[in-house]
Protein backbone atom coordinates (compact mmCIF):
# COMPACT_ATOMS: atom_id res chain seq x y z
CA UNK A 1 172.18 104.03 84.35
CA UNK A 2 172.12 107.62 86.11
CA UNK A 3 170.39 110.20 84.35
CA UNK A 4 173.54 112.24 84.34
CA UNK A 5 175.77 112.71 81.41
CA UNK A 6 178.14 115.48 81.41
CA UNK A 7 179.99 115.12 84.43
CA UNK A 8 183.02 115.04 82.07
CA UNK A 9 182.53 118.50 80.78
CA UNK A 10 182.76 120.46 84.06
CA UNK A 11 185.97 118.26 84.38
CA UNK A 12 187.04 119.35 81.05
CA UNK A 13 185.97 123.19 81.32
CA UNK A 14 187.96 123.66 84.87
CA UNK A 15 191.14 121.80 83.35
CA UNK A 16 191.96 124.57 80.85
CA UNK A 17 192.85 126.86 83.80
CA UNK A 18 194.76 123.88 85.81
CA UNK A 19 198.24 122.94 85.96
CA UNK A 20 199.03 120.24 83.61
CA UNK A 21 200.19 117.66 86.19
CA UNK A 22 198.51 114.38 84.89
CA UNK A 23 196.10 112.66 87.96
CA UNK A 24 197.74 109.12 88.00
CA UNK A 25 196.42 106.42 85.88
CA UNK A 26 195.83 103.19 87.45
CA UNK A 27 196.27 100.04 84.17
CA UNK A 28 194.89 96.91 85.30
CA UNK A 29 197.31 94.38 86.73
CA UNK A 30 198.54 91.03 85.11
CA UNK A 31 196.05 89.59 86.19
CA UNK A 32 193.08 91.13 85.60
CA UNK A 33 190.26 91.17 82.99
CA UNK A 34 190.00 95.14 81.92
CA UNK A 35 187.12 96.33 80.14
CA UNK A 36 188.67 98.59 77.33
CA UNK A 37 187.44 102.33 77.11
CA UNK A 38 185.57 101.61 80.40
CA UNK A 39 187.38 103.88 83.33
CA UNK A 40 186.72 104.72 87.28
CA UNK A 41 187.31 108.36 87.99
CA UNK A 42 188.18 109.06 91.48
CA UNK A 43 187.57 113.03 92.38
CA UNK A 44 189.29 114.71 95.24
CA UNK A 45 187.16 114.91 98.39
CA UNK A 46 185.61 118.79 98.36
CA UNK A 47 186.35 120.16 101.59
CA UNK A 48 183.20 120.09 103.16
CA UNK A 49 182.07 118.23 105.91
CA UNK A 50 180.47 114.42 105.78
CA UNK A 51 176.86 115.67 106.12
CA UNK A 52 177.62 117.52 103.11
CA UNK A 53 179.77 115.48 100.95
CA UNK A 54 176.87 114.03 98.69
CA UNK A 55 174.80 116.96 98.39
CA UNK A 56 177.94 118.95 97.49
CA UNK A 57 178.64 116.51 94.41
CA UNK A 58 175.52 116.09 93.18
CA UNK A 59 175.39 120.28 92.86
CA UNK A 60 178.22 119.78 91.00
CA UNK A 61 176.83 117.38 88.75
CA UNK A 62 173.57 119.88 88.00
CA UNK A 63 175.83 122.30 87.08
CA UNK A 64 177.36 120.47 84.17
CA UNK A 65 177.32 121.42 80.42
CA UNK A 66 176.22 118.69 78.02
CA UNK A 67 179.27 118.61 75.80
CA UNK A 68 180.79 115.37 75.50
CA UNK A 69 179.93 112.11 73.91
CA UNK A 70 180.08 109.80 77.12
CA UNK A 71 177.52 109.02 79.22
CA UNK A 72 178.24 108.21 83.06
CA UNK A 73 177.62 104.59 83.63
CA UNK A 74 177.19 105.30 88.08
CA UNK A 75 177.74 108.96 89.56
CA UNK A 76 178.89 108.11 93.11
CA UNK A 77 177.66 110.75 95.17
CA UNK A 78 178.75 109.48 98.59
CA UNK A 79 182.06 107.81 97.31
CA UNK A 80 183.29 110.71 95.32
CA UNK A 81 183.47 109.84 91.72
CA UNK A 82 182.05 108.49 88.39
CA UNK A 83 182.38 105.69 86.04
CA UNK A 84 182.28 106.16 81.82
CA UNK A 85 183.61 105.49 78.57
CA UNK A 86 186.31 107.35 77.52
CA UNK A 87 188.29 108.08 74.05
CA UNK A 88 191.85 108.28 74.45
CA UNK A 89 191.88 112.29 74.17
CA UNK A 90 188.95 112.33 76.80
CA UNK A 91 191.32 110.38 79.31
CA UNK A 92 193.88 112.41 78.91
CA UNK A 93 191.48 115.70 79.47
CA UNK A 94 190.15 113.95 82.04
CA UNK A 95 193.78 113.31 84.19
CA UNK A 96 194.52 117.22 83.40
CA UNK A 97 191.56 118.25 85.65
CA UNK A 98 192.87 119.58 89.54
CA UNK A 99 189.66 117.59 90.71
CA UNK A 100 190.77 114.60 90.01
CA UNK A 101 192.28 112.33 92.70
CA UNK A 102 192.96 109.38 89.74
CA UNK A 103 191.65 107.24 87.18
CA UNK A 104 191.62 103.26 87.01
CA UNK A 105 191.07 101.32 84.19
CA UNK A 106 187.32 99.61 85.22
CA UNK A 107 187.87 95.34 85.60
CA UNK A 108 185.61 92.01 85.39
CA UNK A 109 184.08 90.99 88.89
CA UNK A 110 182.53 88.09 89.33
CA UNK A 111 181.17 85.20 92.00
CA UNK A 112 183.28 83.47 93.97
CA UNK A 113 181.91 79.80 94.34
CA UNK A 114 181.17 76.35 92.61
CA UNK A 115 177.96 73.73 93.08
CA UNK A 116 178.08 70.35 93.62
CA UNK A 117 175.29 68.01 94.52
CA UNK A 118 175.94 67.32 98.08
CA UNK A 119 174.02 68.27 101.20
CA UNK A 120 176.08 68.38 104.32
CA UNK A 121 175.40 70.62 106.69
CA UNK A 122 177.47 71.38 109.18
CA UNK A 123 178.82 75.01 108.78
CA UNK A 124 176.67 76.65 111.43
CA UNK A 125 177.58 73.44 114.19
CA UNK A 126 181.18 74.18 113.60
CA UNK A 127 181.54 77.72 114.71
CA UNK A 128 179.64 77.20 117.85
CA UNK A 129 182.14 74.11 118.61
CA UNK A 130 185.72 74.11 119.84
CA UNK A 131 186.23 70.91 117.68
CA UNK A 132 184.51 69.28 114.16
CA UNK A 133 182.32 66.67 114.22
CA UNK A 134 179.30 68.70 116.33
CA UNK A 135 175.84 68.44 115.17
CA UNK A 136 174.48 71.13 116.68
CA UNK A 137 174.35 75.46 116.51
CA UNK A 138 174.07 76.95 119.58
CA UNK A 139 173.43 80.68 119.79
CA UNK A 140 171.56 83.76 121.60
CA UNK A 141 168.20 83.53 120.43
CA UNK A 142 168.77 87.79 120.01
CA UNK A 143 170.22 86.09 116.82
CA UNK A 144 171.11 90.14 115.22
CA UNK A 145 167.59 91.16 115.71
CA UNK A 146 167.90 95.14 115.02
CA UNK A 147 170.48 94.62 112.31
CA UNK A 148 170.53 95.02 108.76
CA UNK A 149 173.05 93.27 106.36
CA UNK A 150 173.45 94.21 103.04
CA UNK A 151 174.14 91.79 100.47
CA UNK A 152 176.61 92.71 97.40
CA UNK A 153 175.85 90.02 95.01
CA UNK A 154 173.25 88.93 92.21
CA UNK A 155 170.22 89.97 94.02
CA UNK A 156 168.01 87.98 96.46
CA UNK A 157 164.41 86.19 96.06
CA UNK A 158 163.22 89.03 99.17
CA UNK A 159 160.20 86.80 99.08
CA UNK A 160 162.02 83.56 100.01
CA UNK A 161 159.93 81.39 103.14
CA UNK A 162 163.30 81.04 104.63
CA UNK A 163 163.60 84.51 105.09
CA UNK A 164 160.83 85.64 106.96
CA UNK A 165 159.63 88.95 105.49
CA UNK A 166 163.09 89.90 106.40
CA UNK A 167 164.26 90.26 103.08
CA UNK A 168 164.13 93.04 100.12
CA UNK A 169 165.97 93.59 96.63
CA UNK A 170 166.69 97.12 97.43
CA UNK A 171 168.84 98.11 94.13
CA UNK A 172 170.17 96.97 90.77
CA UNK A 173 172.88 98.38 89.08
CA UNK A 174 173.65 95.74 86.43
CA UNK A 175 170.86 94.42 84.46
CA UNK A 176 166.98 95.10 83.32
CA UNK A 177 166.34 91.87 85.34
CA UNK A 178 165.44 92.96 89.35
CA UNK A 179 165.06 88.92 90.49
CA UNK A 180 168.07 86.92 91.23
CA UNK A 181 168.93 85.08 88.16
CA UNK A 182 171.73 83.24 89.31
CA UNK A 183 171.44 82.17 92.78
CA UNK A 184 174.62 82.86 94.34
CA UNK A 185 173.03 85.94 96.23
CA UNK A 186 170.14 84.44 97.83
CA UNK A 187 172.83 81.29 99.03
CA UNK A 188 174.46 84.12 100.40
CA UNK A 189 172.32 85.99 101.88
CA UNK A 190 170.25 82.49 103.51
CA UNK A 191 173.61 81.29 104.98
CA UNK A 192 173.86 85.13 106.87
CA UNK A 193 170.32 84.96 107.97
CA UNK A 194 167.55 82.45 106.33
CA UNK A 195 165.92 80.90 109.67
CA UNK A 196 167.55 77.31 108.95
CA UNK A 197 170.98 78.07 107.46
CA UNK A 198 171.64 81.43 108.89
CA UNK A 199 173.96 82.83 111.66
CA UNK A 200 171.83 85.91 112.32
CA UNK A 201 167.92 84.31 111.92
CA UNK A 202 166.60 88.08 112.65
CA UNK A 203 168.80 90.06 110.63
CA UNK A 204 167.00 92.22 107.94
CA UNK A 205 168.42 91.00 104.56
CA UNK A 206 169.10 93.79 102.02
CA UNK A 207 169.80 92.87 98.39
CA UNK A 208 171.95 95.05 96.32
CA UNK A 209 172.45 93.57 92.62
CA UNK A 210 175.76 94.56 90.91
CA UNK A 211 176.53 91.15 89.20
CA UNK A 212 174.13 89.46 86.60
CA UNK A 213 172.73 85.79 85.84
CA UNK A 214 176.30 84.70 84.83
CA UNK A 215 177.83 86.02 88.41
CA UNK A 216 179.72 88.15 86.49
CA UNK A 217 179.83 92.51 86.96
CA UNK A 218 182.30 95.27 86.63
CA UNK A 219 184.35 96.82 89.45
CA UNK A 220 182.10 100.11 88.76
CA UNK A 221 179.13 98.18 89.14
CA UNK A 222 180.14 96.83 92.27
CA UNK A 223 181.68 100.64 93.37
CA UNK A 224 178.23 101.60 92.69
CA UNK A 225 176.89 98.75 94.99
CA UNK A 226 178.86 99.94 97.81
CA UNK A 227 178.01 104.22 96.66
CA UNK A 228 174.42 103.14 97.50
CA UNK A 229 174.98 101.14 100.88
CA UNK A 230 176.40 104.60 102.23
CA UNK A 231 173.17 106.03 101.33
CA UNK A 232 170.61 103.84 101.77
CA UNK A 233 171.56 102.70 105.50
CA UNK A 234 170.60 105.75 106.74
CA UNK A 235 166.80 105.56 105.69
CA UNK A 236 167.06 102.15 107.35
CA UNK A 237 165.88 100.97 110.70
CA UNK A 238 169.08 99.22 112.22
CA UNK A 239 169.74 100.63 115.86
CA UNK A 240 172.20 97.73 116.44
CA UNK A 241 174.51 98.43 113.31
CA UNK A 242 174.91 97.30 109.42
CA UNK A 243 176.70 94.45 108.42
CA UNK A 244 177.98 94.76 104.29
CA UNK A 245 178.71 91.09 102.52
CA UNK A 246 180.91 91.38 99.11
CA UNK A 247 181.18 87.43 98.14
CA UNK A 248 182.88 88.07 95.01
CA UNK A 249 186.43 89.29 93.78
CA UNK A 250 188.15 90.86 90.68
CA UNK A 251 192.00 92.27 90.10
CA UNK A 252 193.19 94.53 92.90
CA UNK A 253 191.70 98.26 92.66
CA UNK A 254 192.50 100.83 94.13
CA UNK A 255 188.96 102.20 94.14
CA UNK A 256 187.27 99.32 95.24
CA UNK A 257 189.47 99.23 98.41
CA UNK A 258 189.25 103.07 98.68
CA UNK A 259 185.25 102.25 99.05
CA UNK A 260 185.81 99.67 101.23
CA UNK A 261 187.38 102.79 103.49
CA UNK A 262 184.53 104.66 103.49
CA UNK A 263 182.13 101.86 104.51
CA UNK A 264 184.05 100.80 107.57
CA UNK A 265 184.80 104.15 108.18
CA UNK A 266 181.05 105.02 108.29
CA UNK A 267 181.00 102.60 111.57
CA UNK A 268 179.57 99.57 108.74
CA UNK A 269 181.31 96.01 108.53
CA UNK A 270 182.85 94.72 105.76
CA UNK A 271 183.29 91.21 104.91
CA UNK A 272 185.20 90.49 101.56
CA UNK A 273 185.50 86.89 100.03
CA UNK A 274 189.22 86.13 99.89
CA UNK A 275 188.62 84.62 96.44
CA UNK A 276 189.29 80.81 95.16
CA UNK A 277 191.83 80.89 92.88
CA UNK A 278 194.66 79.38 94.92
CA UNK A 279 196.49 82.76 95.02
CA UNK A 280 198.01 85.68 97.57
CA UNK A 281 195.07 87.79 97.81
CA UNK A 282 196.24 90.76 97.78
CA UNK A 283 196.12 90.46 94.28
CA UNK A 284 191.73 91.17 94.54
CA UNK A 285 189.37 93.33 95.38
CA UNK A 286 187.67 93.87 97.48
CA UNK A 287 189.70 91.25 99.16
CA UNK A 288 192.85 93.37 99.50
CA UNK A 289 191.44 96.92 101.34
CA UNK A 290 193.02 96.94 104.77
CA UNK A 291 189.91 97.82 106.49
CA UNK A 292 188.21 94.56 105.07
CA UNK A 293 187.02 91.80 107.34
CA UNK A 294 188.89 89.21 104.56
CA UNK A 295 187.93 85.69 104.58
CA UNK A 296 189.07 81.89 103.55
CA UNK A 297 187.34 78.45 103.14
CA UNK A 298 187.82 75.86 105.40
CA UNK A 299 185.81 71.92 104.99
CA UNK A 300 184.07 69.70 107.63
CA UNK A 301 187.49 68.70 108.73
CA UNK A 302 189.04 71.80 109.68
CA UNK A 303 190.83 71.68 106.32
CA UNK A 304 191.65 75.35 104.57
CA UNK A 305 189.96 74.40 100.96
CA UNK A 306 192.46 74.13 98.57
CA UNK A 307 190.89 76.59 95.93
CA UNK A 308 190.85 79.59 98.68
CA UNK A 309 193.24 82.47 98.34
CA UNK A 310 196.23 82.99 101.45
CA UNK A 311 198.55 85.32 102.55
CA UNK A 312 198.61 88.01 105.12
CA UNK A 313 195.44 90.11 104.41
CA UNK A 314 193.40 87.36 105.69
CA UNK A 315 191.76 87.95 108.55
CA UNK A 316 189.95 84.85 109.26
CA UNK A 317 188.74 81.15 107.94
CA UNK A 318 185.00 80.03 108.41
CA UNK A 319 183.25 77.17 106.79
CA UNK A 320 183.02 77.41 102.89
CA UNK A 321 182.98 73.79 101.47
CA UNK A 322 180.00 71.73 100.74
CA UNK A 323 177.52 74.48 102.43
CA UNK A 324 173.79 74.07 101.93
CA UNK A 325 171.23 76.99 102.07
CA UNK A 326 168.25 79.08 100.26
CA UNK A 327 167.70 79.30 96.41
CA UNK A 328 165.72 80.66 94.27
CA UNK A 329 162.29 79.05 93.72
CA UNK A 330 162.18 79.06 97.37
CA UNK A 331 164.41 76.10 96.96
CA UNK A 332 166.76 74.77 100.05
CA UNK A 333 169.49 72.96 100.95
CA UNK A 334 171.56 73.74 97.74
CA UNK A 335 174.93 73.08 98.30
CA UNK A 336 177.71 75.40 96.77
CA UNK A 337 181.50 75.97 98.22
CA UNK A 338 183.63 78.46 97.65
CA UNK A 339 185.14 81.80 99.95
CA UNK A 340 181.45 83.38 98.56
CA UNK A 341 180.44 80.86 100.94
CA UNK A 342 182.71 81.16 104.41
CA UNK A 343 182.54 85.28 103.79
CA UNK A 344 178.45 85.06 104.99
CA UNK A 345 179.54 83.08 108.24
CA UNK A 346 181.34 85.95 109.08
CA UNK A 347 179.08 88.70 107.99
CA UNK A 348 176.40 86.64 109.66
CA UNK A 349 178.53 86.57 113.14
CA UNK A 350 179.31 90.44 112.64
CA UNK A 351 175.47 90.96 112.90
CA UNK A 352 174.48 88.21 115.70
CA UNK A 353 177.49 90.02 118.04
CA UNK A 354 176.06 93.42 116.87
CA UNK A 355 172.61 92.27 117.80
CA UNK A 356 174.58 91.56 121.62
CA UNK A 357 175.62 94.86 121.51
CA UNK A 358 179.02 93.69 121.39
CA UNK A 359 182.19 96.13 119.50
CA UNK A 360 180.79 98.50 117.10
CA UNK A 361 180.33 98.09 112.84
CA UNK A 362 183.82 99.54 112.33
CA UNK A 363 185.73 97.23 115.05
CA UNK A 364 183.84 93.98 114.61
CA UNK A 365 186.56 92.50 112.85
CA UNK A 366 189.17 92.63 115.25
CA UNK A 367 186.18 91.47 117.94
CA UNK A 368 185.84 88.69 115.95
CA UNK A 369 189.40 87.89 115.82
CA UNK A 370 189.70 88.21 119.56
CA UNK A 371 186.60 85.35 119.84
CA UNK A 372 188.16 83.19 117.50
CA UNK A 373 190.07 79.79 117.38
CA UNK A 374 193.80 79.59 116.78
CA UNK A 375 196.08 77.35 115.10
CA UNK A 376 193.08 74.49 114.97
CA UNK A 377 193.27 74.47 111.04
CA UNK A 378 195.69 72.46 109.12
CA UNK A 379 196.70 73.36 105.39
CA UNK A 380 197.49 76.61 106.46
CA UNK A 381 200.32 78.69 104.00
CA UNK A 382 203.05 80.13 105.25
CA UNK A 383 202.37 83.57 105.92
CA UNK A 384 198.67 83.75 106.54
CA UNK A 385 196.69 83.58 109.95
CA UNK A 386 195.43 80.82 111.28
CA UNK A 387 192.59 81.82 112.79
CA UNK A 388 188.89 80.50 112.67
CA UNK A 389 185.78 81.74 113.40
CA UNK A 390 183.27 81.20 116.14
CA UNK A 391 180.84 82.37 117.98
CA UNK A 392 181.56 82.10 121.88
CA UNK A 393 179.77 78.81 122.73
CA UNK A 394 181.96 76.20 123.38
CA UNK A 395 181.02 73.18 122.78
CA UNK A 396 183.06 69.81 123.26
């Protein structure tokens, strides 16, 4: 994928001369799909300063021998780290070297939602109404004009009529295919800001493809996703701040949520899908990072959906059953559910209150929190929030 291939000897060279303590080795969890061979390797930061940080990694990278087998899937320049097959004695080479922070085995990622055949809108009514039932979306007509929200996913049709000429397929790290070939991203990505179904109608819509026409990637795919959102967003016009969407979950990594870190930390937000499998989610990624903006399904009826993950690294519920919006073949009003679907309501609100000029990319979740509903769903577990999300108008 990157025209880089012996990262792994200048790891191998420098470990001769280290100390032989082993740089931990994350296995996949019970529950997880690994990818045999396939490994994450995290490297310790250099101790440079941020402006630096990328440049400083990719020097190392031009200084490497070609003497190894394996070829680098993604070099992540901003993030800190690389993703490759590796033989049993090149893993444990690999753990040897000082620059290493650790290795994780790499894991299946894939969508988070389901169709069905129904059109009922009512997603964008509900979060500008104290109660279910409203029929209509009230909002600032700024609507996240000066934003820009990236969209994690299986690309976007950028040429869509819903969106505007707001809209570009910016990267793809996954397949030889640059269209969306599965849909799920351009739903996504029309529910944060298409000009019927969207939150944010004048957010700029940036599509980053790290899963494929099955909705289904690799955690270093998706790593890479985010590797490029730290570098791309600063070529982009977005005085008002960058909103990042990740509708999609795998097993709990340590790397994903390690990204999710450096995002927030960069002053972007992060919204993660809390996943549909009827489980704690702290058991996913993205999902699980503590600097996530992690959210659940509810239905029209202020119902949490009973295929959306729980537990206390939610941070909030938004609408996510039966939601219509943009497809590919400039199609509309398909209707999918799933947390793929209630994560865009949020990312879309993160935008439309960044558009206000309200909190900052980094503190929008907790701003959101403070604006939003509590103890109005039912069908909450024990354990997780119950808080929904809306947008300041009130109505009935």
């Amino acid at each position: 994928m990157y025209a880089v291939s012996t990262i792994l000897a200048c790891l191998l060279a420098s470990a001769a001369a280290a100390p032989q303590n082993l740089a931990p080795l994350r296995t996949a969890p019970p529950n997880a799909d690994p990818i045999p061979g396939k490994y994450i390797i995290k490297l310790k930061t250099p101790s440079v300063g941020a402006r630096d940080l990328a440049g400083t990694i990719t020097d190392t990278v031009n200084k490497i021998a070609d003497s190894l087998d394996a070829n680098p899937d993604f070099v992540y320049k901003d993030i800190g780290g690389f993703a490759s097959d590796l033989t049993p004695n090149e893993l444990k080479d690999v753990r040897k070297n000082p620059k290493v922070e650790y290795i994780e085995e790499d894991f299946v990622v894939k969508t988070v939602a389901t169709t069905e055949q129904k059109n009922a809108p009512w997603g964008l009514a509900r979060i500008s109404a104290r109660r279910p039932g409203s029929a209509t979306y009230r909002y600032d007509d700024s609507a996240g004009s000066g934003t820009c929200s990236y969209i994690i996913d299986t690309g976007i049709q950028s040429d869509h009529p819903e969106f505007q000429g707001r809209a570009q397929q910016v990267a793809n790290l996954i397949t030889s295919s640059k269209t969306d070939d599965n849909g799920h991203g351009t739903h996504v990505a029309g529910i944060i800001g298409s000009k019927t179904y969207g939150i944010a109608k004048l957010t700029k819509l940036y599509g980053v493809k790290v899963l494929d026409a099955n909705g289904g990637g690799t955690g270093s795919s998706v790593l890479a996703g985010l590797d490029f959102v730290l570098k791309d967003y600063r070529k982009r016009s977005c005085p008002k701040g960058v909103v990042v969407n990740a509708s999609l979950g795998g097993s709990a990594s340590k790397a994903l949520n390690d990204a999710v870190e450096a995002i927030v930390n960069a002053n972007i937000f992060f919204a993660a899908a809390a996943g549909n499998e009827g489980v704690d989610a702290k058991t996913t990624s993205p999902a699980s990072a503590p600097k996530a903006c992690t959210v659940g399904a509810t239905d029209s009826s202020d119902r949490v959906a009973g295929f959306s993950n729980f537990g206390s690294v939610l941070d909030l519920y938004a609408p996510g059953v039966a939601i219509p919006s943009t497809y590919p073949g400039s199609r509309t009003n398909v209707v999918l559910s799933g947390t793929s679907m209630a994560t865009p309501h949020v990312a879309g609100l993160a935008a439309y209150f960044l558009g206000l000029g309200r909190s900052s990319g980094g503190g929008m979740c907790d701003y959101l929190k403070s604006w939003a509903q509590r103890g109005v769903l039912s069908g909450v577990r024990s354990g997780t929030p119950n808080v929904f999300a809306r947008n300041g108008y009130v109505t009935y």
